[in-house]
Protein backbone atom coordinates (compact mmCIF):
# COMPACT_ATOMS: atom_id res chain seq x y z
CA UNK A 1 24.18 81.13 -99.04
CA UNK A 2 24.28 82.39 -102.54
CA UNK A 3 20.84 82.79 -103.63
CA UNK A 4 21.71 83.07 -107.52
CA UNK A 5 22.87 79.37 -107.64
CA UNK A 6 19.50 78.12 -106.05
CA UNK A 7 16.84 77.53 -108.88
CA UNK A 8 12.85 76.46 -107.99
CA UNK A 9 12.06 73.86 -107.38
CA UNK A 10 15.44 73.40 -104.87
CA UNK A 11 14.49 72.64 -100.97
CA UNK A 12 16.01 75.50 -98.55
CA UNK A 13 15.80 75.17 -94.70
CA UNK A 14 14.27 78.14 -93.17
CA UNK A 15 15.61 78.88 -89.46
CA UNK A 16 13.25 81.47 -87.42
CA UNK A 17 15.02 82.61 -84.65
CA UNK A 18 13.48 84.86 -82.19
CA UNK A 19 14.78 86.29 -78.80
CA UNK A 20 12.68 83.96 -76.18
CA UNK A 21 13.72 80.74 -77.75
CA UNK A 22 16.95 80.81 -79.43
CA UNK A 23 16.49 78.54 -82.67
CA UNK A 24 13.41 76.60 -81.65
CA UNK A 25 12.25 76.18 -85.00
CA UNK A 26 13.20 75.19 -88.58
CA UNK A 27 11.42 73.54 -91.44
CA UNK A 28 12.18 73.09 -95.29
CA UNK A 29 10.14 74.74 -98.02
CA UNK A 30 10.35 74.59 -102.18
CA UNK A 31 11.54 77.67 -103.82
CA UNK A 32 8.82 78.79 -105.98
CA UNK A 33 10.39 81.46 -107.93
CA UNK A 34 14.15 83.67 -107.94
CA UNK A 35 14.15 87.18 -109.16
CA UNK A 36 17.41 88.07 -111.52
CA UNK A 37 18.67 89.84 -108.20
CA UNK A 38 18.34 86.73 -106.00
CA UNK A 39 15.71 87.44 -103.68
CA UNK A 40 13.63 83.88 -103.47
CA UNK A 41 9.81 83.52 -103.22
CA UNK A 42 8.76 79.99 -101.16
CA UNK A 43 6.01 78.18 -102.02
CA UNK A 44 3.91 79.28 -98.68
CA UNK A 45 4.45 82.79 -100.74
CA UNK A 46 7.01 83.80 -97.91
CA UNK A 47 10.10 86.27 -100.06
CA UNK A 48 13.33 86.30 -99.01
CA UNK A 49 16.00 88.88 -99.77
CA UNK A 50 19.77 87.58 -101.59
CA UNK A 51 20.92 87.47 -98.02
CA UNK A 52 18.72 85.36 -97.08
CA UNK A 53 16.77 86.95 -94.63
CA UNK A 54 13.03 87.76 -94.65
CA UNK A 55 11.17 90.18 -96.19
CA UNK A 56 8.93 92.28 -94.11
CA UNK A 57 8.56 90.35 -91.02
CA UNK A 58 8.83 91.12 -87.26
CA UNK A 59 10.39 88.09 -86.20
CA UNK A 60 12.50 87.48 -89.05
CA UNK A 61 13.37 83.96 -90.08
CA UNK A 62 16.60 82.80 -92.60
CA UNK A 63 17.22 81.19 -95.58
CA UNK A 64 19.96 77.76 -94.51
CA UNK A 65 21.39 75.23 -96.39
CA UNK A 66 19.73 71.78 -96.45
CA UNK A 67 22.87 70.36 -94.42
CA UNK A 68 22.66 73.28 -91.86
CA UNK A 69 19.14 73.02 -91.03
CA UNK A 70 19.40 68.55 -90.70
CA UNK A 71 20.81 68.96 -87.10
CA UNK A 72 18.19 71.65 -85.72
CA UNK A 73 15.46 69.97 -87.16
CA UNK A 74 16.89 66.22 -85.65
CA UNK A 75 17.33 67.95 -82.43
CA UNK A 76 14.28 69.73 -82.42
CA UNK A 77 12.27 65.88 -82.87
CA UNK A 78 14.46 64.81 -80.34
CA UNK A 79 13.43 67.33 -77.65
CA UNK A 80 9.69 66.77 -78.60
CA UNK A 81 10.26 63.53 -78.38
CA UNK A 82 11.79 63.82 -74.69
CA UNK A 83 8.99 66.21 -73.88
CA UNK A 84 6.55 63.09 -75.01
CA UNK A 85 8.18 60.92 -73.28
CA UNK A 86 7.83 62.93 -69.88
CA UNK A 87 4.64 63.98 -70.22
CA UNK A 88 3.54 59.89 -71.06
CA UNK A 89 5.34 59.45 -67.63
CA UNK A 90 3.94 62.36 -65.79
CA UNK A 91 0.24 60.81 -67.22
CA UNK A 92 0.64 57.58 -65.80
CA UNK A 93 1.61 58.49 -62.36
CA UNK A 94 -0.65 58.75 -59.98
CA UNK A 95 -0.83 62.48 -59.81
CA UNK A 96 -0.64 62.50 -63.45
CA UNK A 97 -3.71 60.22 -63.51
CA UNK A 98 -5.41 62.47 -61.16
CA UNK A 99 -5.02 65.66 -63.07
CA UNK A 100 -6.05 63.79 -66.35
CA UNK A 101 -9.17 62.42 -64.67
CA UNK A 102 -10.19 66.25 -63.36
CA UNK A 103 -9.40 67.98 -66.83
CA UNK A 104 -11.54 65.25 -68.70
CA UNK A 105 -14.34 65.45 -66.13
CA UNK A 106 -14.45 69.30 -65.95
CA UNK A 107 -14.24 69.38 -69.89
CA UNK A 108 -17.39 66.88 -69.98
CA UNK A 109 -19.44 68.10 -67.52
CA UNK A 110 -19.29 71.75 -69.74
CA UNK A 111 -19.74 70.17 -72.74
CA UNK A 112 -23.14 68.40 -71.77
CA UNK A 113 -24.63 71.84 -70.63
CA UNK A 114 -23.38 73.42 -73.80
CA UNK A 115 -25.13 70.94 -75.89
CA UNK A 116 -28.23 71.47 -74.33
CA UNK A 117 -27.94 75.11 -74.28
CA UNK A 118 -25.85 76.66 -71.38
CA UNK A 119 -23.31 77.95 -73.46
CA UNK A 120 -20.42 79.94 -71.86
CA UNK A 121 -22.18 83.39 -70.47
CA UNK A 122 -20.85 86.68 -70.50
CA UNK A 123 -21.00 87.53 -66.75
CA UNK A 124 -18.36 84.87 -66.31
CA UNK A 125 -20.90 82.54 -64.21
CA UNK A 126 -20.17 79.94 -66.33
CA UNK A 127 -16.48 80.43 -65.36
CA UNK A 128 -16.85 80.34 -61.95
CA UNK A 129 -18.99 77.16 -62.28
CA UNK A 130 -16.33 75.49 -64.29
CA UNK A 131 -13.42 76.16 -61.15
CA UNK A 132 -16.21 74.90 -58.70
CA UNK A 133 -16.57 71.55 -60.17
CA UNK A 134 -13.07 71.43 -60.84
CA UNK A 135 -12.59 71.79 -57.30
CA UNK A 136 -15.14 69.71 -56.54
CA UNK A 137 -13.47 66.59 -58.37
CA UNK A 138 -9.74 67.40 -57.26
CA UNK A 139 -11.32 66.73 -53.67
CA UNK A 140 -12.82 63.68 -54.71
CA UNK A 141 -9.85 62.21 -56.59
CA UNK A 142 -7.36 63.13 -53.91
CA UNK A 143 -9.65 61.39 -51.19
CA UNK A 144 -10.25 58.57 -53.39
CA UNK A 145 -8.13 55.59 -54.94
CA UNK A 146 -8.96 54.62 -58.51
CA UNK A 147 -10.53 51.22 -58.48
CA UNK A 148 -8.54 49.06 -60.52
């Protein structure tokens, strides 16, 4: 990409690869500004050198042309949308149900005693409370049926 024939106000895809997920993320920015050697400042305030790559970061991310980027970013919706799509199907199984019904239960039963003042403790007591009724309601739900 040749930096010098971008101007701002021009939309750039930026790709961020990183070693654990190859190319699992991409998004467009604005150019805000372009220094007479090419290196591009975003609007997020993010600088890029001529060769597109970014300045002082540890996981560097790239400067890509608006047609390059269109495919990631359509098959990174697509995978989020298949991820949706499994995890809607995981929730209304059975099991799914269950799980759902012990994470909302657990998460309400804390959040009563924190409003009226048990807050999470240092010692971890709190902790070991929260796995207890957890356990508590797995049993429950797994020797149960929902009532319809």
């Amino acid at each position: 990409m040749n930096t010098l024939e971008l101007k701002p106000g021009d939309k750039v895809g930026i790709f961020y690869y990183d070693s654990v997920r190859i190319g699992t993320k991409a998004e467009i920015e604005v150019i805000e500004r372009i220094s007479p050697t090419g290196q591009i400042t975003l609007s997020n305030g993010k600088r890029y050198t001529s060769d597109g790559k970014e300045i002082g970061a540890v996981e560097s991310s790239y400067l890509w042309t608006l047609d390059k980027i269109q495919p990631i970013l359509e098959k990174i919706e697509a995978n989020k949308q298949q991820k949706e799509v499994k995890r809607q199907a995981y929730l209304a199984s059975p099991e799914g149900r269950r799980k759902q019904a012990v994470n909302d239960t657990v998460k309400a039963a804390i959040a009563a005693l924190n409003q009226y003042g048990w807050y999470a403790d240092v010692d971890g007591h709190m902790d070991v409370m929260e796995s207890e009724i957890e356990q508590i309601i797995k049993k429950y739900v797994t020797e149960h049926e929902p009532v319809s």
